[in-house]
C-alpha atoms as a PDB file:
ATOM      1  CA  UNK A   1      41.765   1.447 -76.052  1.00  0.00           C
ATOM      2  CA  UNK A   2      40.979   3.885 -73.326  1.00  0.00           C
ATOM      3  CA  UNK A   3      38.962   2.908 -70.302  1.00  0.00           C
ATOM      4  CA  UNK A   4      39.040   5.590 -67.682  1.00  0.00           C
ATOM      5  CA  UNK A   5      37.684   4.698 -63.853  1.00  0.00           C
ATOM      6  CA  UNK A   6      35.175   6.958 -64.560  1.00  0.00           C
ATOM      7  CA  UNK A   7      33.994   5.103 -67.490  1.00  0.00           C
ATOM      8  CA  UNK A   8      33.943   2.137 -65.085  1.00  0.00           C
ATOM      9  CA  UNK A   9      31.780   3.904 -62.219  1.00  0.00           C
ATOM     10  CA  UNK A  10      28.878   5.314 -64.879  1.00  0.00           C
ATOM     11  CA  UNK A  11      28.934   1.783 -66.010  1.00  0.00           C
ATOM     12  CA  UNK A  12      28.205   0.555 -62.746  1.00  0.00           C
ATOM     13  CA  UNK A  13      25.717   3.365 -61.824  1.00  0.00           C
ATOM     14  CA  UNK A  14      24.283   2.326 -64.884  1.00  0.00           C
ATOM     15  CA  UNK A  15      23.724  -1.385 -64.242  1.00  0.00           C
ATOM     16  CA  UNK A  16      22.260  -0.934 -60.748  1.00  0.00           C
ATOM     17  CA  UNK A  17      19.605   0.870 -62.969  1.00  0.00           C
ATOM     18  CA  UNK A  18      19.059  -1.345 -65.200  1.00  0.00           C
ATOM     19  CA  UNK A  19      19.215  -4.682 -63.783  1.00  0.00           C
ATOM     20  CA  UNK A  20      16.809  -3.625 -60.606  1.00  0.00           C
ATOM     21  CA  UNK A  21      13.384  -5.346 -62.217  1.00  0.00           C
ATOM     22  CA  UNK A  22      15.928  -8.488 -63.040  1.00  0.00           C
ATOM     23  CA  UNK A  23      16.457  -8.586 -59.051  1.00  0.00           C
ATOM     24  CA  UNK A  24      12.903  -8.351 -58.400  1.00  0.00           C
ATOM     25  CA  UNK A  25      12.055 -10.918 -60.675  1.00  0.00           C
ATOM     26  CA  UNK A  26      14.883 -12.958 -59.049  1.00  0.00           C
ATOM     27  CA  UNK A  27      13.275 -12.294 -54.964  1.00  0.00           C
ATOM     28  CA  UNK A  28       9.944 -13.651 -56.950  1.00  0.00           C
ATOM     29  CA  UNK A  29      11.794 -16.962 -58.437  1.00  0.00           C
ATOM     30  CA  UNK A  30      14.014 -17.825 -55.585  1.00  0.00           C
ATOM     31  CA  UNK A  31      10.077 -18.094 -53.670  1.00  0.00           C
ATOM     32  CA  UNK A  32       9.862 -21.215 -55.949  1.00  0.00           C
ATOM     33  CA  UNK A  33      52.615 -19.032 -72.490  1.00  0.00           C
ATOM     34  CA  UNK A  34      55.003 -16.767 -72.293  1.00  0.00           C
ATOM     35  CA  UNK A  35      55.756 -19.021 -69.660  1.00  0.00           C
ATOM     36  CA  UNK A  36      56.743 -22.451 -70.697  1.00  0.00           C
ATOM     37  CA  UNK A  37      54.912 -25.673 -70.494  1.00  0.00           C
ATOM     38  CA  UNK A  38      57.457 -26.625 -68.174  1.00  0.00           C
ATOM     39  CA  UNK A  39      57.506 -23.927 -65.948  1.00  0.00           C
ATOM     40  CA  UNK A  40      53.528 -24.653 -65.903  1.00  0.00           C
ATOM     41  CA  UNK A  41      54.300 -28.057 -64.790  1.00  0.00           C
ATOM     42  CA  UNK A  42      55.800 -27.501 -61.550  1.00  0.00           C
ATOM     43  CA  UNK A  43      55.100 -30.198 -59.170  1.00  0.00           C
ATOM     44  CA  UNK A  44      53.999 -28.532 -55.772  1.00  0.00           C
ATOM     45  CA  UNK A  45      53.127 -29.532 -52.488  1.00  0.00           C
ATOM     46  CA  UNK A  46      49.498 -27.712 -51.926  1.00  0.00           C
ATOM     47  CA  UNK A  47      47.108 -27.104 -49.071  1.00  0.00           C
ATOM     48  CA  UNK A  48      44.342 -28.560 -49.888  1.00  0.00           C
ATOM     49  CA  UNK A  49      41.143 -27.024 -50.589  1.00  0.00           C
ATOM     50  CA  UNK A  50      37.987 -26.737 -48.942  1.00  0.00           C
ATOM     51  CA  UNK A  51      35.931 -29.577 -49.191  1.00  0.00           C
ATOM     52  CA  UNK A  52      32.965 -29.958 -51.169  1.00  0.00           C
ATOM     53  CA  UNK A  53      30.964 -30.192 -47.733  1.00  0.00           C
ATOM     54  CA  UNK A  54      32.424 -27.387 -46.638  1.00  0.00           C
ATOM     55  CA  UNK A  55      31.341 -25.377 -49.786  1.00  0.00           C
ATOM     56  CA  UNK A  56      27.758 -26.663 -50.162  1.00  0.00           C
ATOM     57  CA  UNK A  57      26.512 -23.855 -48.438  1.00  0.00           C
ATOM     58  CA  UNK A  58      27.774 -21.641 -50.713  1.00  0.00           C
ATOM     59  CA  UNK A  59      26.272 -20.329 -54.970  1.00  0.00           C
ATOM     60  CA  UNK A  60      28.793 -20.834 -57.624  1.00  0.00           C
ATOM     61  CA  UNK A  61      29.600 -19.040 -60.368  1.00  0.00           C
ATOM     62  CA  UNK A  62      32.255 -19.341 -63.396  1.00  0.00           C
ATOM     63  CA  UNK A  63      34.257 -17.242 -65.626  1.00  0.00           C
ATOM     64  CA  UNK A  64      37.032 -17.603 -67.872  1.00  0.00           C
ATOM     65  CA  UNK A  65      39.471 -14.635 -68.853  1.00  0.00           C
ATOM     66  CA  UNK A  66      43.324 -16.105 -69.286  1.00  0.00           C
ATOM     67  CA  UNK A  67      45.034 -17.915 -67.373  1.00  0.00           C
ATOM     68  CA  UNK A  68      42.927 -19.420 -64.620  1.00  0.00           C
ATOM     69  CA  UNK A  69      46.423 -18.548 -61.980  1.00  0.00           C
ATOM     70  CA  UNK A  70      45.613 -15.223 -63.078  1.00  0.00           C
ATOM     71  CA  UNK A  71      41.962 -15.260 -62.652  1.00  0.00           C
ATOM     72  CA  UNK A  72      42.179 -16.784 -59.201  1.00  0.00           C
ATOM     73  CA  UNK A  73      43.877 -14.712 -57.363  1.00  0.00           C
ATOM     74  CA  UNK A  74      41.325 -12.087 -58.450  1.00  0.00           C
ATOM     75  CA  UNK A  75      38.347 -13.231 -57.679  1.00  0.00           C
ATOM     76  CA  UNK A  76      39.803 -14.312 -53.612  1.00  0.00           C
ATOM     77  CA  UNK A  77      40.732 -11.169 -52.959  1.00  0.00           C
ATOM     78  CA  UNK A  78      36.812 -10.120 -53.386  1.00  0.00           C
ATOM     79  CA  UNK A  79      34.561  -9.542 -50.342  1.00  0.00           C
ATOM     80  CA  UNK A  80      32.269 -12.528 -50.453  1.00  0.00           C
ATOM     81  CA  UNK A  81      33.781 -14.534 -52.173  1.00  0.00           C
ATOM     82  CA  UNK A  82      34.643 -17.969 -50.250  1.00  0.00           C
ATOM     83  CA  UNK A  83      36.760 -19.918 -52.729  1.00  0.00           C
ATOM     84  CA  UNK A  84      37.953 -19.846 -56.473  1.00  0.00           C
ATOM     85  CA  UNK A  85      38.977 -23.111 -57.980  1.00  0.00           C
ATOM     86  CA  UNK A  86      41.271 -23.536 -61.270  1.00  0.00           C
ATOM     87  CA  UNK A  87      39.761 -25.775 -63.805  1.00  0.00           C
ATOM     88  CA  UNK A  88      38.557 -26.045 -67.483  1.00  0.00           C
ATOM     89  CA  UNK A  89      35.095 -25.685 -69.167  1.00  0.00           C
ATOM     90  CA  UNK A  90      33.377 -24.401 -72.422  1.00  0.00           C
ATOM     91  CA  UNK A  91      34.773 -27.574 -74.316  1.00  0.00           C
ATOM     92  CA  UNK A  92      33.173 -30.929 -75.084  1.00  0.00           C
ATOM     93  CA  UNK A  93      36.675 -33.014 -74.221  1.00  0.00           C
ATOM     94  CA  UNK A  94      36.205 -35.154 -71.012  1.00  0.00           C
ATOM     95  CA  UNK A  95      38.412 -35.015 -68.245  1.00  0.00           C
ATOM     96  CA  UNK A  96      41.174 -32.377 -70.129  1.00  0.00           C
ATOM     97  CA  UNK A  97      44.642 -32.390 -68.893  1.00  0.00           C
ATOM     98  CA  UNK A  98      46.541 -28.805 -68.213  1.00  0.00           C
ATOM     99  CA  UNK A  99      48.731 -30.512 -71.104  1.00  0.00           C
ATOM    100  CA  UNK A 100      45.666 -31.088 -73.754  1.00  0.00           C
ATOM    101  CA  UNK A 101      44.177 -27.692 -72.715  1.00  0.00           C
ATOM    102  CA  UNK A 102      47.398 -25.222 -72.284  1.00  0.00           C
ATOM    103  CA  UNK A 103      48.461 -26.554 -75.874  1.00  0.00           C
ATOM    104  CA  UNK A 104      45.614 -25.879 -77.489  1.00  0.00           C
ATOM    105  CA  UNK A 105      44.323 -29.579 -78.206  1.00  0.00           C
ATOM    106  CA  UNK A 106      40.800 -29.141 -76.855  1.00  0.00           C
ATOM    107  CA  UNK A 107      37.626 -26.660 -76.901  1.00  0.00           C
ATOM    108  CA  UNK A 108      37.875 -25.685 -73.482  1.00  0.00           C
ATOM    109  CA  UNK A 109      39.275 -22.385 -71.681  1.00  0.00           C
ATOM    110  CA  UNK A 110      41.302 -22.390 -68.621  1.00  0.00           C
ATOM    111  CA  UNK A 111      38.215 -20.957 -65.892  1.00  0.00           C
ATOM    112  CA  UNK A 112      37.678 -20.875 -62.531  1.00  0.00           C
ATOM    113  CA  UNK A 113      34.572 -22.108 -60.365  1.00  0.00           C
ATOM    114  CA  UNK A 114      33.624 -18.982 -57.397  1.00  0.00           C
ATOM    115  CA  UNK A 115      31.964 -19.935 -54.537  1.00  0.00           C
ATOM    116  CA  UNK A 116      30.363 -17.050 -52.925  1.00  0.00           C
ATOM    117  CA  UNK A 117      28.205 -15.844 -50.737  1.00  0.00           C
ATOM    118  CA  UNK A 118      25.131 -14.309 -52.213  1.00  0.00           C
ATOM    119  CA  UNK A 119      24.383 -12.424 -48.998  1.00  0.00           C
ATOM    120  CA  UNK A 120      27.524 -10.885 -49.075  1.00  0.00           C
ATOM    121  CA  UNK A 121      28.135 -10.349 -52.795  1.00  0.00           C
ATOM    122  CA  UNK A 122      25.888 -10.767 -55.872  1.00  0.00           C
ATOM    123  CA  UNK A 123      26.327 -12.469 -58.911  1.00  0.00           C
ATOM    124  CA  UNK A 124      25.899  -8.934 -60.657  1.00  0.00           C
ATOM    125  CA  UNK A 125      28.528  -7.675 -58.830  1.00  0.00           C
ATOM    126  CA  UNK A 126      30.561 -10.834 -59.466  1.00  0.00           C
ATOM    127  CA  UNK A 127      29.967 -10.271 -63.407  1.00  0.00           C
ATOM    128  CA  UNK A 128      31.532  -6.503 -62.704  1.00  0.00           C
ATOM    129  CA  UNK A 129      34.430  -8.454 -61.216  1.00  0.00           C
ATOM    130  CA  UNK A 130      35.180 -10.403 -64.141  1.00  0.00           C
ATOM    131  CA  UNK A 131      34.750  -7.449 -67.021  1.00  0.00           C
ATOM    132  CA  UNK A 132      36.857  -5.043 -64.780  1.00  0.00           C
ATOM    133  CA  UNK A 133      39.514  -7.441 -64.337  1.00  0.00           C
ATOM    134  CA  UNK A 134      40.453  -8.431 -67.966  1.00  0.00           C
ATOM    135  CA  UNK A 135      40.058  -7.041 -71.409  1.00  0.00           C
ATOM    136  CA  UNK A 136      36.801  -8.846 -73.076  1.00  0.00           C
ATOM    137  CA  UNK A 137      37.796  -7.340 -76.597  1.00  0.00           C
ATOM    138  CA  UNK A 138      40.752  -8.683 -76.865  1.00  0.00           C
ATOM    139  CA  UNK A 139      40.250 -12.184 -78.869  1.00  0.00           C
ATOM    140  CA  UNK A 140      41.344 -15.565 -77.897  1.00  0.00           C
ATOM    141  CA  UNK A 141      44.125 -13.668 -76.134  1.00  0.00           C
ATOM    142  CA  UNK A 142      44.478 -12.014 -72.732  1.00  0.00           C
ATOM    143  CA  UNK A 143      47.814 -10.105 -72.016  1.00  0.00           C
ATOM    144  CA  UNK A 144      50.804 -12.410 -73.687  1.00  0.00           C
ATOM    145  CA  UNK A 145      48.899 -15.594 -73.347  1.00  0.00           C
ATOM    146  CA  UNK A 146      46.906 -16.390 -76.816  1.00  0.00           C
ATOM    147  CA  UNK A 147      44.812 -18.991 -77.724  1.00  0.00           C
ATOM    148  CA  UNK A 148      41.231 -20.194 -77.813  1.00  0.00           C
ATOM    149  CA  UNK A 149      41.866 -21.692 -74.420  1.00  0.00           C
ATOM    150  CA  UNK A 150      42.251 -18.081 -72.492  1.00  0.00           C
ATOM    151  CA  UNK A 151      39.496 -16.513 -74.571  1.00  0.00           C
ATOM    152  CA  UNK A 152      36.705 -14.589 -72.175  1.00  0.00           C
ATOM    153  CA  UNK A 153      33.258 -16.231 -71.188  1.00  0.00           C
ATOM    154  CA  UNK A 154      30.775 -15.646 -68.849  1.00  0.00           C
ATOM    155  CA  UNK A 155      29.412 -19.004 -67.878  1.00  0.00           C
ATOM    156  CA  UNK A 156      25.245 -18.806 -66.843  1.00  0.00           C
ATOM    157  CA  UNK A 157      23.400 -21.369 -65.027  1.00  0.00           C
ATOM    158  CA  UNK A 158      20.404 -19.819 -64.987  1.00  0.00           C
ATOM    159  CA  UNK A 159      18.079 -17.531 -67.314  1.00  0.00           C
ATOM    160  CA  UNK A 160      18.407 -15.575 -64.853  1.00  0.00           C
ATOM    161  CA  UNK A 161      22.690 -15.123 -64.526  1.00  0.00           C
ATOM    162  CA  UNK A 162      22.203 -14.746 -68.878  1.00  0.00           C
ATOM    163  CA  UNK A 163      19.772 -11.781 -68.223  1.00  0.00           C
ATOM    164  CA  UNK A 164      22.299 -10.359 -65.922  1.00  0.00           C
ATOM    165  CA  UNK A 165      25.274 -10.759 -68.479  1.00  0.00           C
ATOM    166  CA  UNK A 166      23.927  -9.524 -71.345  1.00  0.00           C
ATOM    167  CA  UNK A 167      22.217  -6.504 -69.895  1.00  0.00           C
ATOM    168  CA  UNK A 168      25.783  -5.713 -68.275  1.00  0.00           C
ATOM    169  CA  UNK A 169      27.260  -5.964 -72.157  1.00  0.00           C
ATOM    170  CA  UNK A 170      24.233  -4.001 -73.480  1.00  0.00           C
ATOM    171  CA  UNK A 171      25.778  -1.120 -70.657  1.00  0.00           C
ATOM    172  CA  UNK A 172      29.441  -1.341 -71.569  1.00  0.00           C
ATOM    173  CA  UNK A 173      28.258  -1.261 -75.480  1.00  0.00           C
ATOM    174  CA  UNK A 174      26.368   2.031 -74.594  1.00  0.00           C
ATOM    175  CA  UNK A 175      28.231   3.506 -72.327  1.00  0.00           C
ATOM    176  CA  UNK A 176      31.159   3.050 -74.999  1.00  0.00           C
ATOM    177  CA  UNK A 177      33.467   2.027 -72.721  1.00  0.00           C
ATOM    178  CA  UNK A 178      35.740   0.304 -74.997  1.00  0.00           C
ATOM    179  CA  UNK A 179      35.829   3.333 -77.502  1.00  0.00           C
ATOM    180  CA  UNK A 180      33.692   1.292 -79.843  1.00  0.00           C
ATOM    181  CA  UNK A 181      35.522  -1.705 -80.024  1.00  0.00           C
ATOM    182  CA  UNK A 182      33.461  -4.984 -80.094  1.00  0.00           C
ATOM    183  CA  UNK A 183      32.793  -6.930 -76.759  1.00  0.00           C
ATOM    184  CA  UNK A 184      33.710 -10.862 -78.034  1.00  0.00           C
ATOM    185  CA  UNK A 185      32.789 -12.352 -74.648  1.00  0.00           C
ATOM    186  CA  UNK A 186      31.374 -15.495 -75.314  1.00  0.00           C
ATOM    187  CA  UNK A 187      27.758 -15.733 -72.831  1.00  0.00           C
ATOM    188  CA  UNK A 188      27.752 -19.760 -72.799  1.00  0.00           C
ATOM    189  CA  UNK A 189      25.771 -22.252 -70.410  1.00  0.00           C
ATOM    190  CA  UNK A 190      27.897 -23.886 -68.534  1.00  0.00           C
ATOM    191  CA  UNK A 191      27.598 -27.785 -69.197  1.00  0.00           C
ATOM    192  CA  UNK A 192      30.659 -29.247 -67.251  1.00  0.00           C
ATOM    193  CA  UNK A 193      33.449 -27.885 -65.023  1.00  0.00           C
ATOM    194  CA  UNK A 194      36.603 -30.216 -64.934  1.00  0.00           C
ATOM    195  CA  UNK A 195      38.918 -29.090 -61.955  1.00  0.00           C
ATOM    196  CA  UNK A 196      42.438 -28.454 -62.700  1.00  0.00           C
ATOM    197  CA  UNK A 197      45.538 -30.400 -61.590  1.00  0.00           C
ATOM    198  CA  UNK A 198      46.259 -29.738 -57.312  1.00  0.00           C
ATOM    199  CA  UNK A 199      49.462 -28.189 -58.515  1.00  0.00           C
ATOM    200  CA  UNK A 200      47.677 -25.286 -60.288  1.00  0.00           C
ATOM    201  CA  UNK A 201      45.217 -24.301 -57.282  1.00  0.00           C
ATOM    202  CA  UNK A 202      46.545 -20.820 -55.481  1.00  0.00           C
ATOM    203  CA  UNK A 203      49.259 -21.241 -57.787  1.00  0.00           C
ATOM    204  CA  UNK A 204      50.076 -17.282 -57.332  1.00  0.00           C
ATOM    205  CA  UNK A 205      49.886 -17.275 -53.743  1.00  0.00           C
ATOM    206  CA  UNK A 206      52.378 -20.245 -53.603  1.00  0.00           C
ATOM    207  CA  UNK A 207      54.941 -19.369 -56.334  1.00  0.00           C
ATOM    208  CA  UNK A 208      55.287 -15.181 -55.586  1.00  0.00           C
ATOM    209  CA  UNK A 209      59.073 -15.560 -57.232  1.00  0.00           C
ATOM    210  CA  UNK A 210      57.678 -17.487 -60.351  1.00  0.00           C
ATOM    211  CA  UNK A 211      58.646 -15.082 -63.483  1.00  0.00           C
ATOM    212  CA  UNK A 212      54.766 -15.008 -65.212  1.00  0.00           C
ATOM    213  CA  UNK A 213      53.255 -14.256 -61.887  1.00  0.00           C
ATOM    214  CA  UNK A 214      55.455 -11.237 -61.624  1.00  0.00           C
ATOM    215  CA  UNK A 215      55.439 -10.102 -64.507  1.00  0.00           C
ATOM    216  CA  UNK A 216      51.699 -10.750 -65.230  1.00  0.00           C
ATOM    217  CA  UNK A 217      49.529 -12.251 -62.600  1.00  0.00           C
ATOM    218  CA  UNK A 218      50.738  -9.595 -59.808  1.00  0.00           C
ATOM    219  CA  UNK A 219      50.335  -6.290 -61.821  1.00  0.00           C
ATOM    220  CA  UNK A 220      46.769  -7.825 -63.204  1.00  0.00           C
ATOM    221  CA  UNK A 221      45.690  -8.125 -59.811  1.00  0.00           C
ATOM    222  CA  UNK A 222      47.311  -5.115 -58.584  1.00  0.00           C
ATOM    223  CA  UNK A 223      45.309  -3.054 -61.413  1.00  0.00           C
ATOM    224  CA  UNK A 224      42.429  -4.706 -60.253  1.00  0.00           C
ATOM    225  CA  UNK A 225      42.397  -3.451 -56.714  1.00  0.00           C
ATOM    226  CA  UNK A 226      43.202   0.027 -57.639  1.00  0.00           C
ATOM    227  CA  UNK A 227      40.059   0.273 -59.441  1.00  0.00           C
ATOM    228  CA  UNK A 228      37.971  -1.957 -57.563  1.00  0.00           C
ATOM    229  CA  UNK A 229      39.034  -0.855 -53.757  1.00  0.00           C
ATOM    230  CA  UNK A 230      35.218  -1.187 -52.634  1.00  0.00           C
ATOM    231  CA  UNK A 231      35.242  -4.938 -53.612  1.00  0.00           C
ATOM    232  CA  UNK A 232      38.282  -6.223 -51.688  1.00  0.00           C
ATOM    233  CA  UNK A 233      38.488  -8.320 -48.337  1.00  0.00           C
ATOM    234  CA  UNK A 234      40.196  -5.851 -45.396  1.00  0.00           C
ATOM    235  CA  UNK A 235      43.037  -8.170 -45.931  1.00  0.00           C
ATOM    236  CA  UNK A 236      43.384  -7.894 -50.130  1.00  0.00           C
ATOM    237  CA  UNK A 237      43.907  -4.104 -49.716  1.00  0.00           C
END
């Protein structure tokens, strides 16, 4: 599979284009693993994070692409965005474990929640975050971790946030940025988000020396800023 930068950028030129009468009608509605279990498992004392009061102010959004450590770490280092939280959603299971879900026992995906600030960043942009940071052709499987629980979806809460997602598809499709090969990004309405175990939240920025955010998280991320410099927080560069 070859995607160039410059694919990426004619994508995005392309998107501005044609998601503008999307926006307008949105200014008119808003008027009304390769690393063990047990490595996984790791106990950790956490800062906590921000409280739900403290996030109220702020949209959500949520998006599953691999491993939710992974995923994380991405979406904090963009501009605008004022928290990611770990969790699980897409299944029908109540209250999943990291256990039930990392072994495959449920219907849900390891995702993450975004809280963001819409004057700052918009969800369109966020969606460009999440296909420029993983590979949505790649099936139930995302780097070495495979499984139904790290395949991609694009969570909507809105008719609005589905617009936006598939006409951002339609544009990858045509611009052919995956050199034809199909998009299996599942575009689901989100039902429930179950927050992950404390241990798991900023698991990357807390474990630097663990061996699968070395070898995997840190080089995902790091691809993702060299591509996406415009997106970052002055102190993600």
């Amino acid at each position: 599979m070859k995607i160039t930068l410059m694919n990426i950028l004619k994508t995005s030129l392309l998107i501005v284009c044609s998601l503008v009468w999307i926006s307008c009608q949105s200014i008119e509605k808003k008027e009304k693993s390769s690393t063990s279990l047990t490595e996984h498992k790791e106990e950790l004392q956490t800062t906590p994070k921000l409280s739900q009061e403290d996030l109220s102010v702020y949209e959500k959004a949520y998006f599953a692409s691999g491993c939710f450590w992974c995923v994380e770490a991405i979406f904090e280092s963009v501009k605008g965005v004022k928290e990611a939280v770990s969790g699980y959603a897409g299944g029908t299971e109540e209250n999943p474990t990291y256990q039930q879900v990392g072994g495959g026992l449920t219907s849900h995906a390891e995702a993450i929640e975004v809280y963001y600030d819409p004057k700052v960043i918009s969800f369109t942009a966020l969606v460009q975050v999440f296909f420029g940071s993983h590979d949505p052709t790649s099936l139930n499987r995302q780097g070495p971790d495979r499984g139904t629980q790290y395949r991609s979806v694009a969570f909507y809460q809105t008719d609005e946030e589905k617009e936006i997602i598939e006409a951002y598809i339609g544009a990858l499709k045509n611009q052919n940025v995956y050199d034809g090969e199909p998009i299996t990004t599942e575009v689901v309405e989100l039902t429930k988000f179950w927050v992950a175990e404390d241990y798991h939240q900023d698991y990357e920025k807390k474990n630097p020396n663990n061996s699968y955010i070395r070898n995997v998280s840190i080089p995902r991320l790091n691809r993702f800023k060299k591509n996406f410099g415009e997106f970052l927080k002055e102190d993600a560069h």
